[in-house]
C-alpha atoms as a PDB file:
ATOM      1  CA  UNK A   1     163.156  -6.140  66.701  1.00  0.00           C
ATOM      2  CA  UNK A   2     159.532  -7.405  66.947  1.00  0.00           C
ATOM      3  CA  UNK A   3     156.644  -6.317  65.148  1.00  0.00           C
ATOM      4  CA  UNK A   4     152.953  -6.862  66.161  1.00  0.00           C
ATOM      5  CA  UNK A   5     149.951  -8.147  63.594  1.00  0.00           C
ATOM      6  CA  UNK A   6     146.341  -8.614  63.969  1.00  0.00           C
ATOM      7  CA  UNK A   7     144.220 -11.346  62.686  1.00  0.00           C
ATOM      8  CA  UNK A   8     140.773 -10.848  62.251  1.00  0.00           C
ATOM      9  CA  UNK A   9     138.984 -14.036  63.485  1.00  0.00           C
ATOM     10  CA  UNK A  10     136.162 -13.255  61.979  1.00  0.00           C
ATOM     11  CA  UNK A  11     134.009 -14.753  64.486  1.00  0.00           C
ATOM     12  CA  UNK A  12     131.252 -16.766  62.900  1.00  0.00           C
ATOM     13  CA  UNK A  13     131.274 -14.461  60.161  1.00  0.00           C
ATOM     14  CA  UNK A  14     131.491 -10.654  62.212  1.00  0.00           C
ATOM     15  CA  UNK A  15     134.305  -8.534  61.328  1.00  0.00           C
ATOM     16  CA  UNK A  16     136.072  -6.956  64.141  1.00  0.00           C
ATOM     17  CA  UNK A  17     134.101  -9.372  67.047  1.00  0.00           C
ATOM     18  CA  UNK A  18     137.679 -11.161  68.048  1.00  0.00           C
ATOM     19  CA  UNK A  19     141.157 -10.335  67.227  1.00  0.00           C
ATOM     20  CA  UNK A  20     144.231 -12.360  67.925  1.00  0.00           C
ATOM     21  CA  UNK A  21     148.009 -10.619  67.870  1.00  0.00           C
ATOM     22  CA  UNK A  22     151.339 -12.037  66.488  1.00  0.00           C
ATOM     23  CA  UNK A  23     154.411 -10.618  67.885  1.00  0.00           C
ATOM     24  CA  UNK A  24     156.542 -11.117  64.581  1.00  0.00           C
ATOM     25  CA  UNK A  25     160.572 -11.708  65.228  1.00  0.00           C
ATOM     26  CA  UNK A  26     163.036 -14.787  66.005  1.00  0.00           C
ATOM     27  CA  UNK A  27     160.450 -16.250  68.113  1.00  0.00           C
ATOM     28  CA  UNK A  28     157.201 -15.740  66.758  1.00  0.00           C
ATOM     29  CA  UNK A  29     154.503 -15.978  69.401  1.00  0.00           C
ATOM     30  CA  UNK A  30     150.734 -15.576  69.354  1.00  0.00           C
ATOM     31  CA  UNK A  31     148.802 -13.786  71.874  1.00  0.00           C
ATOM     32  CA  UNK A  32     145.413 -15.841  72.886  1.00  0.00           C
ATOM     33  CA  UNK A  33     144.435 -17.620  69.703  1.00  0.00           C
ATOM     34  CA  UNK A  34     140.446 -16.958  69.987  1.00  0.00           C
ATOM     35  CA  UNK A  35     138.341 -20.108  69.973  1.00  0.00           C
ATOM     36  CA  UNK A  36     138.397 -23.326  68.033  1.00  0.00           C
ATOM     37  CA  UNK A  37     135.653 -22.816  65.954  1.00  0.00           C
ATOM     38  CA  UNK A  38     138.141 -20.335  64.192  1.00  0.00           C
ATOM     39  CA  UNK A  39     140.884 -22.537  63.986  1.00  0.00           C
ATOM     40  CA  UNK A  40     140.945 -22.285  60.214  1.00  0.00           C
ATOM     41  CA  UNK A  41     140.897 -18.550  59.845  1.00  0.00           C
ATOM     42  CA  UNK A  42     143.765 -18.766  62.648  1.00  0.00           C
ATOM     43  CA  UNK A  43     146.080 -20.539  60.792  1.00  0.00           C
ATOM     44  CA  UNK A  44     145.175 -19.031  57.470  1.00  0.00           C
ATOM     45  CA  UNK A  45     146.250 -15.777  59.120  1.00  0.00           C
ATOM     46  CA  UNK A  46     149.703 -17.164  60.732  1.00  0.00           C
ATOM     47  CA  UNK A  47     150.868 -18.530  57.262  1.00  0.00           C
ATOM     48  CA  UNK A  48     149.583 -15.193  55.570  1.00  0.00           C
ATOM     49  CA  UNK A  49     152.498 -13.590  58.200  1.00  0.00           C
ATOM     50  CA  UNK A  50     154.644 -16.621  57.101  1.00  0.00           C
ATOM     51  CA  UNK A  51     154.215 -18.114  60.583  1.00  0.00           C
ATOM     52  CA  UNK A  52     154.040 -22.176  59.832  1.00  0.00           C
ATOM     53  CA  UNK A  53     153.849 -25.556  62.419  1.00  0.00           C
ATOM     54  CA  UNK A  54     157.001 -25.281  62.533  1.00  0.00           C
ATOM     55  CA  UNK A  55     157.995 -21.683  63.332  1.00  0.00           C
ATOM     56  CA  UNK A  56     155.538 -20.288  66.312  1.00  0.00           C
ATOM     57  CA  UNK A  57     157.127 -20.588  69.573  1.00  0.00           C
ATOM     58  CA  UNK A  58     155.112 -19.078  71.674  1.00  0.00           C
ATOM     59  CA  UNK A  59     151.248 -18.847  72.507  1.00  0.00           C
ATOM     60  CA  UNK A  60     150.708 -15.874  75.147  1.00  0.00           C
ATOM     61  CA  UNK A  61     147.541 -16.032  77.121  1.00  0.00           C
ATOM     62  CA  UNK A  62     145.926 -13.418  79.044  1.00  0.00           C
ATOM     63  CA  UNK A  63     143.204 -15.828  80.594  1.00  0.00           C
ATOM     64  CA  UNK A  64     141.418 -18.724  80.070  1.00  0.00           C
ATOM     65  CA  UNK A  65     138.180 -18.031  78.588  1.00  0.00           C
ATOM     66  CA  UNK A  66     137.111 -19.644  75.830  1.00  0.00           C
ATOM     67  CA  UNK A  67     136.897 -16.600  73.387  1.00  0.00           C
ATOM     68  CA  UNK A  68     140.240 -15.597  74.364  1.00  0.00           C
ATOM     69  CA  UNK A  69     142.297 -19.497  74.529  1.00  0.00           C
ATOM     70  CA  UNK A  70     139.917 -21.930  73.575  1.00  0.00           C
ATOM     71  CA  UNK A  71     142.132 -23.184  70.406  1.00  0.00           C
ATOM     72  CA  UNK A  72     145.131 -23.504  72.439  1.00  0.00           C
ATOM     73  CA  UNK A  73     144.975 -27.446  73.230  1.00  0.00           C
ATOM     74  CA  UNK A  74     144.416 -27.595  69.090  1.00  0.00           C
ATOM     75  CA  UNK A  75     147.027 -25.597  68.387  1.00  0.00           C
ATOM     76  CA  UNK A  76     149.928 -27.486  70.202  1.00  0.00           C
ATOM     77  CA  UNK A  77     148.890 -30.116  68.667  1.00  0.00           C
ATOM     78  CA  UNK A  78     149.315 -28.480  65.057  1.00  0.00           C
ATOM     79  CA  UNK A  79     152.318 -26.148  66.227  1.00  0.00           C
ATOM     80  CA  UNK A  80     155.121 -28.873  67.844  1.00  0.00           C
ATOM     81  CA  UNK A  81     157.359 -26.358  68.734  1.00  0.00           C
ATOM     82  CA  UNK A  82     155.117 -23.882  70.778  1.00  0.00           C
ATOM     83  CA  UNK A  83     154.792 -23.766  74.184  1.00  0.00           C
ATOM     84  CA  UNK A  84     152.078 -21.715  76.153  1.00  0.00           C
ATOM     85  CA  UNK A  85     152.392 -19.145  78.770  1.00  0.00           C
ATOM     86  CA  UNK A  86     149.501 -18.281  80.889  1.00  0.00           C
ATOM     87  CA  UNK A  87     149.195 -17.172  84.773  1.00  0.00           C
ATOM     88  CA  UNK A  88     149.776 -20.022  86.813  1.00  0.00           C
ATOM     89  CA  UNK A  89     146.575 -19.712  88.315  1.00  0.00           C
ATOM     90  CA  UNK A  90     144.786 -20.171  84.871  1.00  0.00           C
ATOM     91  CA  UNK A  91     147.036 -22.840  83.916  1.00  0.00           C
ATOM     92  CA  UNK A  92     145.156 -25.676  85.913  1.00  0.00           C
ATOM     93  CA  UNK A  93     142.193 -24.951  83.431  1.00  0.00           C
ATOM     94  CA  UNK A  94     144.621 -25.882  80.528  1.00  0.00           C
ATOM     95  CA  UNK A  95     145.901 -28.925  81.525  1.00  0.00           C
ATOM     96  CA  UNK A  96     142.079 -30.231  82.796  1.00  0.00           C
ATOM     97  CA  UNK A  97     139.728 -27.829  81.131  1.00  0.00           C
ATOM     98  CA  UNK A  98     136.775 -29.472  82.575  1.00  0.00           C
ATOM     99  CA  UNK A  99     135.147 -27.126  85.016  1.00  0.00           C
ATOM    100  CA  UNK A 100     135.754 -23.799  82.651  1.00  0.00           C
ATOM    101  CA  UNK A 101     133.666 -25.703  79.561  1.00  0.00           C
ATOM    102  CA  UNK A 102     131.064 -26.438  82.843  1.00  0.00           C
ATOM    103  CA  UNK A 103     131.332 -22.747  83.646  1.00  0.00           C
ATOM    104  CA  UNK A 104     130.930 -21.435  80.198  1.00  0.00           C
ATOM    105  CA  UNK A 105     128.135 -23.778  79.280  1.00  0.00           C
ATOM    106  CA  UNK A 106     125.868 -22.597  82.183  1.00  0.00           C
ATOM    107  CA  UNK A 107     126.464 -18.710  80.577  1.00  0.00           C
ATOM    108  CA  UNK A 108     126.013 -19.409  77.275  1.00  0.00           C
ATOM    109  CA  UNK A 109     123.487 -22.604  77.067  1.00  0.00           C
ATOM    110  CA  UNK A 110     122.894 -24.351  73.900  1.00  0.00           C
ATOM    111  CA  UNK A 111     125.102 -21.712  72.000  1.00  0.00           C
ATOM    112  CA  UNK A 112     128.096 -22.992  73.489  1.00  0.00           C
ATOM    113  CA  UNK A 113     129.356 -25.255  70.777  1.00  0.00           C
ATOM    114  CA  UNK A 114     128.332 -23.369  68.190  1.00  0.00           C
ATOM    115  CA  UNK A 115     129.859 -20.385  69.646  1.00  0.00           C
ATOM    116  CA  UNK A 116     133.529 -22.043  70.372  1.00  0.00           C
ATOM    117  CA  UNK A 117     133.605 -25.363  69.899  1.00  0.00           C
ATOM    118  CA  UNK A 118     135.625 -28.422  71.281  1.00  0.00           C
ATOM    119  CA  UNK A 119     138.087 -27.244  73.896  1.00  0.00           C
ATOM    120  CA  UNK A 120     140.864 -29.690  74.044  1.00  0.00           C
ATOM    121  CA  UNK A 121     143.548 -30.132  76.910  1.00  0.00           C
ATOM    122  CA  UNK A 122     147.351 -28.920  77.232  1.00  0.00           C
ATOM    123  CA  UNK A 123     149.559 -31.398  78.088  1.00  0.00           C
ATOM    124  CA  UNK A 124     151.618 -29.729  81.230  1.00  0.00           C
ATOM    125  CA  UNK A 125     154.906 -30.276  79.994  1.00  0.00           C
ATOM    126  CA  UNK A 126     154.066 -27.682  76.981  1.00  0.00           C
ATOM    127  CA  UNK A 127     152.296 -25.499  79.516  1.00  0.00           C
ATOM    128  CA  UNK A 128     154.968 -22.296  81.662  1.00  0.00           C
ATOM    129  CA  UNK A 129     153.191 -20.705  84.740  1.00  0.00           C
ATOM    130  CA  UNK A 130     153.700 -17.377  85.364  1.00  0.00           C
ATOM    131  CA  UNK A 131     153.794 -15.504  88.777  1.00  0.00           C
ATOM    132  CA  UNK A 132     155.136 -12.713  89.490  1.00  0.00           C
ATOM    133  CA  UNK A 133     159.225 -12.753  89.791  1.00  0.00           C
ATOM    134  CA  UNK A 134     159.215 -15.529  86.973  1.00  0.00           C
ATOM    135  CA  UNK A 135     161.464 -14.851  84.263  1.00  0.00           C
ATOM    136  CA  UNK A 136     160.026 -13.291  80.955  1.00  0.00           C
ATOM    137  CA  UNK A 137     158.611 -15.457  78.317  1.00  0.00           C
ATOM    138  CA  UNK A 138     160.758 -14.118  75.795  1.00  0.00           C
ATOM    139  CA  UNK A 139     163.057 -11.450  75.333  1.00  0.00           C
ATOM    140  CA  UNK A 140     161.064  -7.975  75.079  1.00  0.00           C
ATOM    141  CA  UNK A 141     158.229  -8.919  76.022  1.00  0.00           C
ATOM    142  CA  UNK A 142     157.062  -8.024  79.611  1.00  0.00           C
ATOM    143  CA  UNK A 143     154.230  -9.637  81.536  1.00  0.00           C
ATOM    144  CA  UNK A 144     151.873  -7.432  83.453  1.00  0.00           C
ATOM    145  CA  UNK A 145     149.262  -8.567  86.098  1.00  0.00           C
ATOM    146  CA  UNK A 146     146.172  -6.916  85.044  1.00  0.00           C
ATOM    147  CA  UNK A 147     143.406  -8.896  87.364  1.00  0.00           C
ATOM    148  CA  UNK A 148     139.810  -7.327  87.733  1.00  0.00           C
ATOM    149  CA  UNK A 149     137.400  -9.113  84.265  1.00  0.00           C
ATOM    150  CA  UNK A 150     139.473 -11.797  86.214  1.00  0.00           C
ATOM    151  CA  UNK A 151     141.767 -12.692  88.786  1.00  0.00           C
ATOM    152  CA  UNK A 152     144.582 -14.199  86.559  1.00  0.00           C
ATOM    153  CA  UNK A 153     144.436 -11.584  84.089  1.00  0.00           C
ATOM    154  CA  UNK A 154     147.333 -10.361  82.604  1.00  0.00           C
ATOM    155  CA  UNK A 155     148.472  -8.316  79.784  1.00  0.00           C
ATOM    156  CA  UNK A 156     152.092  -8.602  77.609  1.00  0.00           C
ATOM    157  CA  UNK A 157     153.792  -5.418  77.240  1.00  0.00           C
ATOM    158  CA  UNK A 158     156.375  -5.108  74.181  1.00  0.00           C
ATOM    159  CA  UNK A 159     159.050  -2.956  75.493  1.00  0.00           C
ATOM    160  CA  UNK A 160     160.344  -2.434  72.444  1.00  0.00           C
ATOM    161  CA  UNK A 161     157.010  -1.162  70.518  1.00  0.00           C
ATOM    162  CA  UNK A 162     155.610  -0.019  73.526  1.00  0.00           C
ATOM    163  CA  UNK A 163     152.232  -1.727  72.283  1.00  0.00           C
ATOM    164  CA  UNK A 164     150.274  -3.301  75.806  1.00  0.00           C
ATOM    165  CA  UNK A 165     148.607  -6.323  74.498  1.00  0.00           C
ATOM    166  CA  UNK A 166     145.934  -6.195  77.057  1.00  0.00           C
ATOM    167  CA  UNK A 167     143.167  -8.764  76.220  1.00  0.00           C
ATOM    168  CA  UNK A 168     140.452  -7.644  77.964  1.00  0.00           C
ATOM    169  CA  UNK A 169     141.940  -5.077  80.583  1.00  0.00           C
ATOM    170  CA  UNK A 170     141.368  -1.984  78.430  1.00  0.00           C
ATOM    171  CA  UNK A 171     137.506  -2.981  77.583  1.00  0.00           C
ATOM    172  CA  UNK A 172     135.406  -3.594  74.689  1.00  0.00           C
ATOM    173  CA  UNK A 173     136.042  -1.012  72.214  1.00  0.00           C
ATOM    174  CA  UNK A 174     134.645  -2.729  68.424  1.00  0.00           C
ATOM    175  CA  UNK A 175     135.653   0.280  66.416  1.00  0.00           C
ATOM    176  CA  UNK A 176     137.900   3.619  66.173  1.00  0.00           C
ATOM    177  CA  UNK A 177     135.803   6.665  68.278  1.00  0.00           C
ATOM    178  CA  UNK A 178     133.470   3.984  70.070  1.00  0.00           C
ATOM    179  CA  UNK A 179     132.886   4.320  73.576  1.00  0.00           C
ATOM    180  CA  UNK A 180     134.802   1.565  76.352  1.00  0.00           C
ATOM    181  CA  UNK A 181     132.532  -0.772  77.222  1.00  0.00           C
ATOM    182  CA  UNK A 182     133.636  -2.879  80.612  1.00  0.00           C
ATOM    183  CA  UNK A 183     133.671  -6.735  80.161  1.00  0.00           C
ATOM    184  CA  UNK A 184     132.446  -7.649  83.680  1.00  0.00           C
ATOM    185  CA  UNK A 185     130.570 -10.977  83.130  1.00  0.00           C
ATOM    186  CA  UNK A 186     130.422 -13.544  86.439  1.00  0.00           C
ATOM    187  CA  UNK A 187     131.762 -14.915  88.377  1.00  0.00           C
ATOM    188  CA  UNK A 188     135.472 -13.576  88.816  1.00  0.00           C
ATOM    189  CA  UNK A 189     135.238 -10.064  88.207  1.00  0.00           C
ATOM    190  CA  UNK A 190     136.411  -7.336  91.022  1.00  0.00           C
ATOM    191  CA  UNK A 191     136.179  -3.774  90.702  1.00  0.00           C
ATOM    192  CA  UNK A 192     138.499  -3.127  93.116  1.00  0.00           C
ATOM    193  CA  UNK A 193     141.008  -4.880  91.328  1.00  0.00           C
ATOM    194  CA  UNK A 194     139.897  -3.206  87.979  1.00  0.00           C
ATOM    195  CA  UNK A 195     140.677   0.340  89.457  1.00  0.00           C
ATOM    196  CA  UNK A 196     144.121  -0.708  90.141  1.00  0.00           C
ATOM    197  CA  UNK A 197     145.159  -2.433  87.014  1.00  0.00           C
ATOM    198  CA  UNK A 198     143.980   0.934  85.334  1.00  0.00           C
ATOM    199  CA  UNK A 199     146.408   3.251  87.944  1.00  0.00           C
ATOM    200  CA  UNK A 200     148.992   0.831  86.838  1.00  0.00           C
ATOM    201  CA  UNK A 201     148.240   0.975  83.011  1.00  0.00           C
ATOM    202  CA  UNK A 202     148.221   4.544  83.267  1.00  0.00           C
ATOM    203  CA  UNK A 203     151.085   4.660  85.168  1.00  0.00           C
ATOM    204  CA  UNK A 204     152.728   2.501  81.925  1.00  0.00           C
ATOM    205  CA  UNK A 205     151.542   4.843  79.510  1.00  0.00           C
ATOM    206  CA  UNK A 206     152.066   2.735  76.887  1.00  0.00           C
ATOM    207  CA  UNK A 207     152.396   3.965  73.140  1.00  0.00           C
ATOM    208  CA  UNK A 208     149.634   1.826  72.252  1.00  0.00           C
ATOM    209  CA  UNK A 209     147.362  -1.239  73.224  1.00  0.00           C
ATOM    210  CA  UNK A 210     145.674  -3.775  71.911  1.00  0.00           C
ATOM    211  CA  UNK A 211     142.654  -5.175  72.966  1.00  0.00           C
ATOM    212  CA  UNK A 212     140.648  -8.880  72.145  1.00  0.00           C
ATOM    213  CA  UNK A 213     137.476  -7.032  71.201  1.00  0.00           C
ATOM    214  CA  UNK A 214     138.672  -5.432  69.020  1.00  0.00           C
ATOM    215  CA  UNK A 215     142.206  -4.055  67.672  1.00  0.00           C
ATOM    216  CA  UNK A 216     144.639  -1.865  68.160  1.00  0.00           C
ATOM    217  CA  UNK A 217     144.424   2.124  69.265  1.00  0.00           C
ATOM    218  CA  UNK A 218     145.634   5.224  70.636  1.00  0.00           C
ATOM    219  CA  UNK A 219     146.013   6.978  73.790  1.00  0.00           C
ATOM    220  CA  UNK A 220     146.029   4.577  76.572  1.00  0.00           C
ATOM    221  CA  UNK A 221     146.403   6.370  79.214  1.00  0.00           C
ATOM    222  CA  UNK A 222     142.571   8.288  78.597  1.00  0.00           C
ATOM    223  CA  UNK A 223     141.028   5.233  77.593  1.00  0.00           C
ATOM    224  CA  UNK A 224     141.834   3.744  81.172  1.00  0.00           C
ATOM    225  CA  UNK A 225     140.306   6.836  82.486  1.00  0.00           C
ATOM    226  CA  UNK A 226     137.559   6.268  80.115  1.00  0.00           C
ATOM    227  CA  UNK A 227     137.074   2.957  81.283  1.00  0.00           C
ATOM    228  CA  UNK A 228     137.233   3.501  84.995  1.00  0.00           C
ATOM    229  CA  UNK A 229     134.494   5.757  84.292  1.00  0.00           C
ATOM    230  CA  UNK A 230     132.444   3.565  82.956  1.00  0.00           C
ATOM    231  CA  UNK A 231     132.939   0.853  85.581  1.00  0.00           C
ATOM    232  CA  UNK A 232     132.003   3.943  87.968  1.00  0.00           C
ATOM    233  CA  UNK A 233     128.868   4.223  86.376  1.00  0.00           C
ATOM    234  CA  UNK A 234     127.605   0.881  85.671  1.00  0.00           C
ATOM    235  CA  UNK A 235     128.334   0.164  89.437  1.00  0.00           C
ATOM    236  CA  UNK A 236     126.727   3.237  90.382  1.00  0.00           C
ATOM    237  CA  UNK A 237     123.421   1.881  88.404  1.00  0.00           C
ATOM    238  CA  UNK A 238     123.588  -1.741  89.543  1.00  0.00           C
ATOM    239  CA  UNK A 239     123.757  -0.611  93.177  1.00  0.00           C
ATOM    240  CA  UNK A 240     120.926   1.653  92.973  1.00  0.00           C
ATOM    241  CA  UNK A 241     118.914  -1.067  90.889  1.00  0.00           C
ATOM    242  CA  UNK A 242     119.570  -3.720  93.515  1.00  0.00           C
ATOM    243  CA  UNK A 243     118.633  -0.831  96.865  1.00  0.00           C
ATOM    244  CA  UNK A 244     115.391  -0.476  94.587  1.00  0.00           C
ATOM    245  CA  UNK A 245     114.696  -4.347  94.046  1.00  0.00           C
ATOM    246  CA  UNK A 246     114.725  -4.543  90.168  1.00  0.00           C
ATOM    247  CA  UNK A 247     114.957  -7.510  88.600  1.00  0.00           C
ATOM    248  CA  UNK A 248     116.218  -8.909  85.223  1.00  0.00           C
ATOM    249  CA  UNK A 249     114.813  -6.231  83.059  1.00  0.00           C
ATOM    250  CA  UNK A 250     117.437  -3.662  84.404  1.00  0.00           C
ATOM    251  CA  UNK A 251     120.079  -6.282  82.590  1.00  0.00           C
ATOM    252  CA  UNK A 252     117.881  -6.623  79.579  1.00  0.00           C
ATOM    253  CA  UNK A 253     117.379  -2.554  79.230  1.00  0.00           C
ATOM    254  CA  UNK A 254     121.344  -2.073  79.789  1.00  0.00           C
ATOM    255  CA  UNK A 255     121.773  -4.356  76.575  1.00  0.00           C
ATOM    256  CA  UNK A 256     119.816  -2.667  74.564  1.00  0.00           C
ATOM    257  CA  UNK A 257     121.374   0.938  75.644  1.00  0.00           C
ATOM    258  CA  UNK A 258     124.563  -0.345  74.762  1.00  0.00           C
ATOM    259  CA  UNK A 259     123.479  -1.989  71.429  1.00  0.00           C
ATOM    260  CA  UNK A 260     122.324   1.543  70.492  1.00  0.00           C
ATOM    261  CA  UNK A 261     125.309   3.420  71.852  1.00  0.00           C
ATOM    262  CA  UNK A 262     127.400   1.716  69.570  1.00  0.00           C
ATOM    263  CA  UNK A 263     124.640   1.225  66.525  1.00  0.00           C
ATOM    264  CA  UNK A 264     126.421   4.529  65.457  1.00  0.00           C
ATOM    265  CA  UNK A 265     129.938   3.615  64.850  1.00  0.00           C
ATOM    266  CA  UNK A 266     129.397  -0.096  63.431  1.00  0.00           C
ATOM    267  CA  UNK A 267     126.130  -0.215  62.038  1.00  0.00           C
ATOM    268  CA  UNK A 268     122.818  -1.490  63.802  1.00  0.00           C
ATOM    269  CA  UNK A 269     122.645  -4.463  62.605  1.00  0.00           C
ATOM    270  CA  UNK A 270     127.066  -5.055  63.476  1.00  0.00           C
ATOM    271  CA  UNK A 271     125.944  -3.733  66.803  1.00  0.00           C
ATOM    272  CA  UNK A 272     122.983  -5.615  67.671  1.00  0.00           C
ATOM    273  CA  UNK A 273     124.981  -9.526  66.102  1.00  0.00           C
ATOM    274  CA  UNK A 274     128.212  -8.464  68.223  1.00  0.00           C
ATOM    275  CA  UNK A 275     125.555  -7.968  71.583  1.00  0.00           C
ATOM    276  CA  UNK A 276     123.452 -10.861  70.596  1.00  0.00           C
ATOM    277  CA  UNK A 277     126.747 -12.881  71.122  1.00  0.00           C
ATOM    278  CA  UNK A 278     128.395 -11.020  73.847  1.00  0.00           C
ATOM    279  CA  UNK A 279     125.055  -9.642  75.512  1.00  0.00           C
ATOM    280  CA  UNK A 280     126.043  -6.451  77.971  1.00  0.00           C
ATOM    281  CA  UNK A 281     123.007  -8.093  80.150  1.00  0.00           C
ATOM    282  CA  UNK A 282     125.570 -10.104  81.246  1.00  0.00           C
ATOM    283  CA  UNK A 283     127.811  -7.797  82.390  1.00  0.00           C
ATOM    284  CA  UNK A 284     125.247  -6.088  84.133  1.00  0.00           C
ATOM    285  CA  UNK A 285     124.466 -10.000  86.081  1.00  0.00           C
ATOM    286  CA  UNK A 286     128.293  -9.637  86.306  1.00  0.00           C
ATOM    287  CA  UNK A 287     128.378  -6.864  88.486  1.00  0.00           C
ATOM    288  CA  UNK A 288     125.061  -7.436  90.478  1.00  0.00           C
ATOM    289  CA  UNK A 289     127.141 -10.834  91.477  1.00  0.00           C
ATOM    290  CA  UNK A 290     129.866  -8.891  92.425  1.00  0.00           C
ATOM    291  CA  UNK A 291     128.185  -6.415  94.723  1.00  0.00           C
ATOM    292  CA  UNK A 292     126.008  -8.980  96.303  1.00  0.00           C
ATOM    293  CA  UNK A 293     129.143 -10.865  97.675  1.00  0.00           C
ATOM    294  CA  UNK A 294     130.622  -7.694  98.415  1.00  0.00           C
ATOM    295  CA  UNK A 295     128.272  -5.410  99.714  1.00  0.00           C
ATOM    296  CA  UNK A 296     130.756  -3.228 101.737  1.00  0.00           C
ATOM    297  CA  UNK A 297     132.710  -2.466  98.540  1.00  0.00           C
ATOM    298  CA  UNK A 298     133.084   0.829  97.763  1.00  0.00           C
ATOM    299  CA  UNK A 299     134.818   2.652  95.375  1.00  0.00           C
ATOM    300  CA  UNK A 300     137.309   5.133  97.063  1.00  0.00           C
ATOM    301  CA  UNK A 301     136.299   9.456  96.520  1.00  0.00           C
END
């Protein structure tokens, strides 16, 4: 029987900004161990759950982005024993992760050390690739393609807690009773993939979910709705923003609505540090990219 933790990374001193998951039982694995510049708080949290180098077997990745698996090259190195699972097509960015670090740097600028740090290969001998027909990566545990924030998304079910450990599929949610906010940064995300990784999570209907940003709630199947209806929206508003030629202030004025939206349930000055590092402008530019490449898209009535 397995039983799932969350650490708190703590992410450059916010609460509730990242969260990492241990699935606790004869194989103790970790599900995307955050970035390196929180290595410390990482491991301080596995040997709090009396996970040591020598126990953790498993590191369970839902995609490659740095918040989500930049420690993992560090942590192979620390933890002999573990071996990484990860979509096959993210798992070219572990072995060489050269042209992510490129990608993230033009995003995030000068911030980008500071932010996650030194990103370190995987040798590809510790490294499975998953696709779909592969065998599980442990007993129990169920991988579940979940592309749309990207297209090697995926999200680990536990079958036996019925907790979805969804990484960014189910959104941005920061706090119990706060609104689903859609990660939808450039340049991978598809809507139309979105919509039906939601069907299929609602299909699921899983007991619970966990999610990077941040923790673990209730009633899955109405936050997918939720989120689907916010994706709706903030396509909706992008379209109508690009038919009207606005320009970069439509991203800037979305950031700030969403700041204030969830000023309420953290705290304005929680709210406004959390969107200072993980600015809803660029969700907005997420979306805009997405729509200009695929102008034809439409979402179905």
């Amino acid at each position: 029987m397995s039983a799932t933790e969350l650490i708190d990374l703590e992410h450059l001193g916010l609460r509730g900004a990242i969260g990492v998951y241990v699935i606790l039982g004869e194989e103790p694995a970790l599900v995307d161990p955050g970035p390196s510049t929180t290595l410390e708080r990482l491991r301080a949290g596995l040997a709090a759950l009396g996970v040591g180098p020598e126990d953790l077997r498993h590191i369970l990745l839902t995609h490659v982005h740095l918040d989500h698996a930049g420690a993992t090259g560090h942590l192979v190195e620390a933890y002999p024993h573990a071996r990484v699972h990860v979509h096959e097509g993210g798992a070219p960015h572990m072995v060489d992760p050269t042209r992510l670090v490129a990608s993230t740097r033009r995003t995030f600028g000068e911030a980008h050390d500071r932010l996650w740090g030194e990103v370190k290969p995987v040798p590809s001998e510790r490294i499975r690739g998953w696709s779909a027909g592969a065998r599980d990566p442990l007993r129990g545990i169920r991988p579940i393609p979940t592309p749309g924030h990207i297209d090697h998304h995926l999200a680990f079910l536990d079958e036996g807690e019925g907790t979805l450990l969804a990484g960014d599929a189910m959104g941005i949610i920061l706090a119990p009773g706060a609104p689903s906010h859609p990660p939808t940064p450039p340049p991978s995300v598809d809507l139309r993939a979105w919509e039906n990784t939601l069907s299929e999570v609602r299909a699921i209907g899983p007991e619970r979910f966990g999610v990077t940003h941040f923790g673990l709630h209730d009633d899955a199947v109405g936050r997918a709705q939720s989120l689907q209806t916010r994706l709706d929206a903030l396509e909706a508003r992008v379209r109508r923003a690009m038919e009207q030629g606005g320009g970069d202030e439509d991203a800037t004025r979305f950031n700030d609505e969403v700041m204030q939206e969830f000023a309420p349930f953290l705290g304005e000055d929680q709210a406004r540090r959390y969107f200072d590092l993980f600015s809803a402008a660029t969700d907005w530019r997420g979306v805009r990219f997405y729509l200009e490449r695929n102008p034809d898209t439409r979402r179905p009535s």
